[in-house]
C-alpha atoms as a PDB file:
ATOM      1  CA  UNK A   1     -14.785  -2.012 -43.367  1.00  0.00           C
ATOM      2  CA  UNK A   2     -12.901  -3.529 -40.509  1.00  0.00           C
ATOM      3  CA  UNK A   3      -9.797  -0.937 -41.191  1.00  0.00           C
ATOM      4  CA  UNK A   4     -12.345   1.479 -40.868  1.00  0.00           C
ATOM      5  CA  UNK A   5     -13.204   0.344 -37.667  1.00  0.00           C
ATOM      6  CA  UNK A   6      -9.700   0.091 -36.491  1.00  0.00           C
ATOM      7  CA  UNK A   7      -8.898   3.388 -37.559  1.00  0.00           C
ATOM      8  CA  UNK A   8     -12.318   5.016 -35.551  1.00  0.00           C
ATOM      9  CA  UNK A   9     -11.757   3.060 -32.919  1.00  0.00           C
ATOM     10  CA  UNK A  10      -7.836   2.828 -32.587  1.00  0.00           C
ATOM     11  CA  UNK A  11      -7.591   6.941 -32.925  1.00  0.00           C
ATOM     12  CA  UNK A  12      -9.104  10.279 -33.118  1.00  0.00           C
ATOM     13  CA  UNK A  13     -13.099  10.152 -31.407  1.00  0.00           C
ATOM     14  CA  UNK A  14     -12.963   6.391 -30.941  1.00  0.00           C
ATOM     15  CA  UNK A  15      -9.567   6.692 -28.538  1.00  0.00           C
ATOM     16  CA  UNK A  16     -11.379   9.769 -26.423  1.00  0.00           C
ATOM     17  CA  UNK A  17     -14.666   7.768 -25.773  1.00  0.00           C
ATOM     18  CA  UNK A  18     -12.665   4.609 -25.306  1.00  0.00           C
ATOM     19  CA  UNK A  19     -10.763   6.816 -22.712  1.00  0.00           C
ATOM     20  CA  UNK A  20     -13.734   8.252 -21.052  1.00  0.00           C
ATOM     21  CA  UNK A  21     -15.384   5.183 -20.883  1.00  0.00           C
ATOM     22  CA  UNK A  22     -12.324   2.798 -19.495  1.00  0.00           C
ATOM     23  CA  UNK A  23     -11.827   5.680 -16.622  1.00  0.00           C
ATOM     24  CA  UNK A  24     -15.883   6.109 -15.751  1.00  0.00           C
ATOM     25  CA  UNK A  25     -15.630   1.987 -15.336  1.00  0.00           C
ATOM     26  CA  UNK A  26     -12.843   2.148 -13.432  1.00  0.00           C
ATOM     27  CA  UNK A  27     -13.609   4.514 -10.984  1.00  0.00           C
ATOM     28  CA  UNK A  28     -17.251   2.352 -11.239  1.00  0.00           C
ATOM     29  CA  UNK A  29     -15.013  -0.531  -9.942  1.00  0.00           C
ATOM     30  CA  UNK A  30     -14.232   1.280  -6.664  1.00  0.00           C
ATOM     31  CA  UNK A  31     -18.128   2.017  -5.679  1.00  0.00           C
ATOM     32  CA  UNK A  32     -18.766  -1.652  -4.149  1.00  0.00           C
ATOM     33  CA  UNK A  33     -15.402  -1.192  -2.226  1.00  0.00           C
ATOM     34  CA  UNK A  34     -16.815   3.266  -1.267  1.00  0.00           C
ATOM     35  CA  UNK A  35     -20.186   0.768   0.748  1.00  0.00           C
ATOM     36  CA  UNK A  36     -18.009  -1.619   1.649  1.00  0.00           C
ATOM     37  CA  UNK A  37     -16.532   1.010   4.103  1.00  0.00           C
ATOM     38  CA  UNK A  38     -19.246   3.104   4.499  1.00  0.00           C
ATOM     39  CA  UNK A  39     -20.880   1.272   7.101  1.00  0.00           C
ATOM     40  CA  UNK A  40     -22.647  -1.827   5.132  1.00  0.00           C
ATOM     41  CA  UNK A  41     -20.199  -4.351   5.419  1.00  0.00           C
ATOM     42  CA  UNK A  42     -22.669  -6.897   6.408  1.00  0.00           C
ATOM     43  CA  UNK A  43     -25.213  -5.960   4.116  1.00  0.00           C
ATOM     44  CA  UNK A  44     -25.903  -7.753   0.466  1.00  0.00           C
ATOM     45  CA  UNK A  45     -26.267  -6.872  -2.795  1.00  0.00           C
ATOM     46  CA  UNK A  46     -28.588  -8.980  -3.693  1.00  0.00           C
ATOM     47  CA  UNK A  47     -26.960 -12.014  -3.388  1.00  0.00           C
ATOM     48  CA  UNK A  48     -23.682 -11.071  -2.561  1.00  0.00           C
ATOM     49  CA  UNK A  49     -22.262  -8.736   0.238  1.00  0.00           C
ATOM     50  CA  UNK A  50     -20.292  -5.459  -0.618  1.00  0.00           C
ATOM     51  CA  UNK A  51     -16.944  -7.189   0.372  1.00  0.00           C
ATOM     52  CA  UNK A  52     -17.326 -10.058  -2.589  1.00  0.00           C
ATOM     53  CA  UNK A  53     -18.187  -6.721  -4.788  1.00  0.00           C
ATOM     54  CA  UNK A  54     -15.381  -4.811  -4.135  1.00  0.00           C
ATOM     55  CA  UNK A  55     -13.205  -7.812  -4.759  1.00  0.00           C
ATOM     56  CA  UNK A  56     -14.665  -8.173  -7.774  1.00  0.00           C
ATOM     57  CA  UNK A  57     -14.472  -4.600  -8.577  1.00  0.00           C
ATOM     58  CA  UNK A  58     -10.966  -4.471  -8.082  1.00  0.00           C
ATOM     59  CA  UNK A  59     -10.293  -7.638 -10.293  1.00  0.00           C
ATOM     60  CA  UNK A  60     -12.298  -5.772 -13.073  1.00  0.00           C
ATOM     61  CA  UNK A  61     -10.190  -2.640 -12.505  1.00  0.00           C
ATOM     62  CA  UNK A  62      -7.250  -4.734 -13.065  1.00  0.00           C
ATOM     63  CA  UNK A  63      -8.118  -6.166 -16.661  1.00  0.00           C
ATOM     64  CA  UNK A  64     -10.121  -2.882 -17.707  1.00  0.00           C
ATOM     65  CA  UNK A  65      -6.696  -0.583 -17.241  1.00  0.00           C
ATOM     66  CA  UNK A  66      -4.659  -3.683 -18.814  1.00  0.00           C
ATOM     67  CA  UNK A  67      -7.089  -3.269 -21.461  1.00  0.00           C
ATOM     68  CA  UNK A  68      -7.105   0.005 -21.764  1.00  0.00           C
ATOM     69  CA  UNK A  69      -3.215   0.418 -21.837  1.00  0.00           C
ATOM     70  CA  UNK A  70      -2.914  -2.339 -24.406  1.00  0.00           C
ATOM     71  CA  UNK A  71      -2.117  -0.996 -27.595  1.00  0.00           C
ATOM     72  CA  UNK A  72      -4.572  -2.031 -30.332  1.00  0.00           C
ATOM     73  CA  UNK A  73      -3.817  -4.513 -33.423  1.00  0.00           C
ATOM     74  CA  UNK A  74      -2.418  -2.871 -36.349  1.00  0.00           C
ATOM     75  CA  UNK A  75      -4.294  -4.487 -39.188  1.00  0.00           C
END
């Protein structure tokens, strides 16, 4: 069962949706950052301002690419 997984998720459909989704989330990263210097620098987001988020987001964009890049475990 868990080679199957590897093998769906590691190759084929599971790489191309693992791909789509590690690029939508990184370009998701950048969105606090896009306010940020839009004009709402002093405003919040909820309890945080756009400047925190976009620190944030670019820590996340960080470890989601280093993720993504990483090759997989061969089991």
């Amino acid at each position: 069962m868990i080679d199957l997984l590897l093998k769906f998720f590691g190759g084929g459909i599971g790489q191309a949706v693992g791909g789509g989704i590690a690029n939508t989330v990184s370009i998701a990263a950048f969105v606090p950052a896009f306010m940020w210097f839009t004009g709402h620098k002093d405003e919040t987001l909820i309890v945080l301002s756009y400047g925190d988020t976009a620190v944030m987001g670019a820590i996340l964009f960080v470890v989601v690419k280093i993720v993504h890049y990483t090759s997989p475990i061969k089991a």
